[in-house]
N, C-alpha and C. Protein backbone atom coordinates (compact mmCIF):
# COMPACT_ATOMS: atom_id res chain seq x y z
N UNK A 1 0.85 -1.14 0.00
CA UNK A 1 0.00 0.00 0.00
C UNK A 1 0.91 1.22 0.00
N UNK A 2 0.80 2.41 -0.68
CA UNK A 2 1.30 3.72 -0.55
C UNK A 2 0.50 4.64 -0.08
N UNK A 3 1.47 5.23 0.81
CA UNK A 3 0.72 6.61 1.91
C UNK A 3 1.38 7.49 1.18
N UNK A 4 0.18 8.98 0.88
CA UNK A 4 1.24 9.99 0.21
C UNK A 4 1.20 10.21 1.39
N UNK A 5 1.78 11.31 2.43
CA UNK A 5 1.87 12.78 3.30
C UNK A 5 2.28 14.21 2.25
N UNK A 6 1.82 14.97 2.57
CA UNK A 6 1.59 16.36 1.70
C UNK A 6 1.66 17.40 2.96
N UNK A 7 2.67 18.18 2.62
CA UNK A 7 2.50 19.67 3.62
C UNK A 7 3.15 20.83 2.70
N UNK A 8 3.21 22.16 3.27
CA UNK A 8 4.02 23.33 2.50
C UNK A 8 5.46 22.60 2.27
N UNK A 9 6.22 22.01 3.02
CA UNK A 9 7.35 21.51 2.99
C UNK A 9 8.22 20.75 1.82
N UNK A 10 6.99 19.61 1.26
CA UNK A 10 7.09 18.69 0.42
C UNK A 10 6.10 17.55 0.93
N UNK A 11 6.59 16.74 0.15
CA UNK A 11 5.98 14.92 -0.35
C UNK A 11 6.59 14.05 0.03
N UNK A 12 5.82 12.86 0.52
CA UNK A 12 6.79 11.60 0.86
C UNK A 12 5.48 10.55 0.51
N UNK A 13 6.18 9.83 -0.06
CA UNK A 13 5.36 8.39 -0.05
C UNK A 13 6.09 7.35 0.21
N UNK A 14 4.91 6.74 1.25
CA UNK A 14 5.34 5.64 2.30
C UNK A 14 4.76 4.28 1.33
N UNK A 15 5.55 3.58 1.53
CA UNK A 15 5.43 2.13 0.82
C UNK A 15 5.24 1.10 1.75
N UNK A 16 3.84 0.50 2.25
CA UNK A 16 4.22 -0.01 3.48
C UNK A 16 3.41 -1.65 3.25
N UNK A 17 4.01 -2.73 3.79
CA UNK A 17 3.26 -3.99 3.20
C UNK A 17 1.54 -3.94 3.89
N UNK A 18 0.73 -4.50 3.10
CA UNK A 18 -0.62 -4.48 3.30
C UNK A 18 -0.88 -5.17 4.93
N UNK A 19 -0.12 -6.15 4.85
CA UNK A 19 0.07 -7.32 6.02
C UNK A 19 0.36 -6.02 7.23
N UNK A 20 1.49 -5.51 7.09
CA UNK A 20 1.71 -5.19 8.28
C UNK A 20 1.14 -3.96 8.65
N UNK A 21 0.47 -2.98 7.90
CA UNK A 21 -0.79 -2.22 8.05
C UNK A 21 -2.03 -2.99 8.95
N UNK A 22 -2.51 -3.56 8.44
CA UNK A 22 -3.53 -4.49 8.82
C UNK A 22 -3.20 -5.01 10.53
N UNK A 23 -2.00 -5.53 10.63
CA UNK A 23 -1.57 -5.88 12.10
C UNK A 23 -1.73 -4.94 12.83
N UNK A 24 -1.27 -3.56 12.75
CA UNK A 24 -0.89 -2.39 12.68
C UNK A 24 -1.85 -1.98 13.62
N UNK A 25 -2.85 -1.38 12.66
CA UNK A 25 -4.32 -1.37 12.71
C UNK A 25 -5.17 -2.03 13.93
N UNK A 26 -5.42 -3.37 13.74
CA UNK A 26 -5.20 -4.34 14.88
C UNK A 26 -4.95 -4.02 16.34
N UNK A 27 -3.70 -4.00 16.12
CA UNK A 27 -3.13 -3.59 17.63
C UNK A 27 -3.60 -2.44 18.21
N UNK A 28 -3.68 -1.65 17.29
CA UNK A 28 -4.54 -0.34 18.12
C UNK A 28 -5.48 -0.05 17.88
N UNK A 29 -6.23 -0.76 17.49
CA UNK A 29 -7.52 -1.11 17.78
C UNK A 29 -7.84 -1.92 19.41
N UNK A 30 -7.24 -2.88 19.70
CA UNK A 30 -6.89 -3.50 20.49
C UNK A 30 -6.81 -2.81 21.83
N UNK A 31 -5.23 -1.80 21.77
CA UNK A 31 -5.13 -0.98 22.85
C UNK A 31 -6.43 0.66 22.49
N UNK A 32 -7.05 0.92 22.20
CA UNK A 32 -8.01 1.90 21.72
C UNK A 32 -9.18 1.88 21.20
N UNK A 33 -10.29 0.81 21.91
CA UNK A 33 -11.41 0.20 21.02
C UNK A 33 -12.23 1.49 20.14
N UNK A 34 -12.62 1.41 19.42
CA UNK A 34 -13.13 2.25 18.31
C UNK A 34 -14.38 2.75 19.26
N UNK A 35 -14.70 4.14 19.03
CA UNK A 35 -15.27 4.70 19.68
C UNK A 35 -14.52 5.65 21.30
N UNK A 36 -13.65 4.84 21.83
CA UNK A 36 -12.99 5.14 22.94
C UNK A 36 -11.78 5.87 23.15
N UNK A 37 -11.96 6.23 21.53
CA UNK A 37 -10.93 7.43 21.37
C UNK A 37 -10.65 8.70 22.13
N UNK A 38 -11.81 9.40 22.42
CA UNK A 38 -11.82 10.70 23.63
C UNK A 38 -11.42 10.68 24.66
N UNK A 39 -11.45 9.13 24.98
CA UNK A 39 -11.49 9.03 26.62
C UNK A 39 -9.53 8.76 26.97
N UNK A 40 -9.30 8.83 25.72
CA UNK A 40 -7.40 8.67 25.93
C UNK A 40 -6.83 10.07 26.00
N UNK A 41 -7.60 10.73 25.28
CA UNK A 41 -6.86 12.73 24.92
C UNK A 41 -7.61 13.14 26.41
N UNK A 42 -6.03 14.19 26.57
CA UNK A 42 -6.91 15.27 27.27
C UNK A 42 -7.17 16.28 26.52
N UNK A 43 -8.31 16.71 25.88
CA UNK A 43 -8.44 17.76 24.64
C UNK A 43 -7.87 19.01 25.57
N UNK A 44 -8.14 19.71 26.64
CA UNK A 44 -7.84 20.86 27.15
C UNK A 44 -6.06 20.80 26.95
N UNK A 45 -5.20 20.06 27.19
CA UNK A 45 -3.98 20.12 27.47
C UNK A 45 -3.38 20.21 25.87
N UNK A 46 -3.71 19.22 25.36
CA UNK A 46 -3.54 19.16 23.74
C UNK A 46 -3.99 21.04 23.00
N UNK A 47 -5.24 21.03 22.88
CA UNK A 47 -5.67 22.55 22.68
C UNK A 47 -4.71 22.96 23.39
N UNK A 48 -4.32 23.60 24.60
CA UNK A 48 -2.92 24.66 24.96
C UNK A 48 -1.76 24.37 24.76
N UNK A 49 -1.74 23.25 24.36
CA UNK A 49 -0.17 23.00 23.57
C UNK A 49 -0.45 23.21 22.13
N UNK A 50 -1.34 23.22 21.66
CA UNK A 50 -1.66 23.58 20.23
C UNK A 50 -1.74 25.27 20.08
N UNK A 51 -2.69 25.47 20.69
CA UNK A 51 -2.02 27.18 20.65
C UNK A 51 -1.01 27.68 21.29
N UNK A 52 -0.02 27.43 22.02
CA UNK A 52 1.50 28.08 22.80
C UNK A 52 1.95 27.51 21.47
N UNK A 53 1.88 26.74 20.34
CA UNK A 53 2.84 26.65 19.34
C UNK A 53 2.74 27.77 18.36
N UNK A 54 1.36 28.55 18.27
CA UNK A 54 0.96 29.11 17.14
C UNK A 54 1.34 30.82 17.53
């Protein structure tokens, strides 16, 4: 499978086997059941580290 990434900077494409995407995936799914995503961020801390960068 190929990942582009795109920013002002440039391009990179990632070449990565399907197999180990899929495992990948998996595993954090695993440690992060779908849906239970919010409950890992602290959005307040993230947001003020997101703006002290800007």
């Amino acid at each position: 499978m190929y990942i582009a990434l795109r920013s002002s900077a440039g391009t990179a494409l990632l070449e990565v086997p399907v197999q180990d995407l899929k495992t990948f995936l998996q595993n954090t799914e695993t440690l992060v059941p779908q849906g239970a995503e919010s409950r890992c961020i602290e959005w307040d801390t993230e947001l003020a580290n997101l703006l002290a960068e800007s």
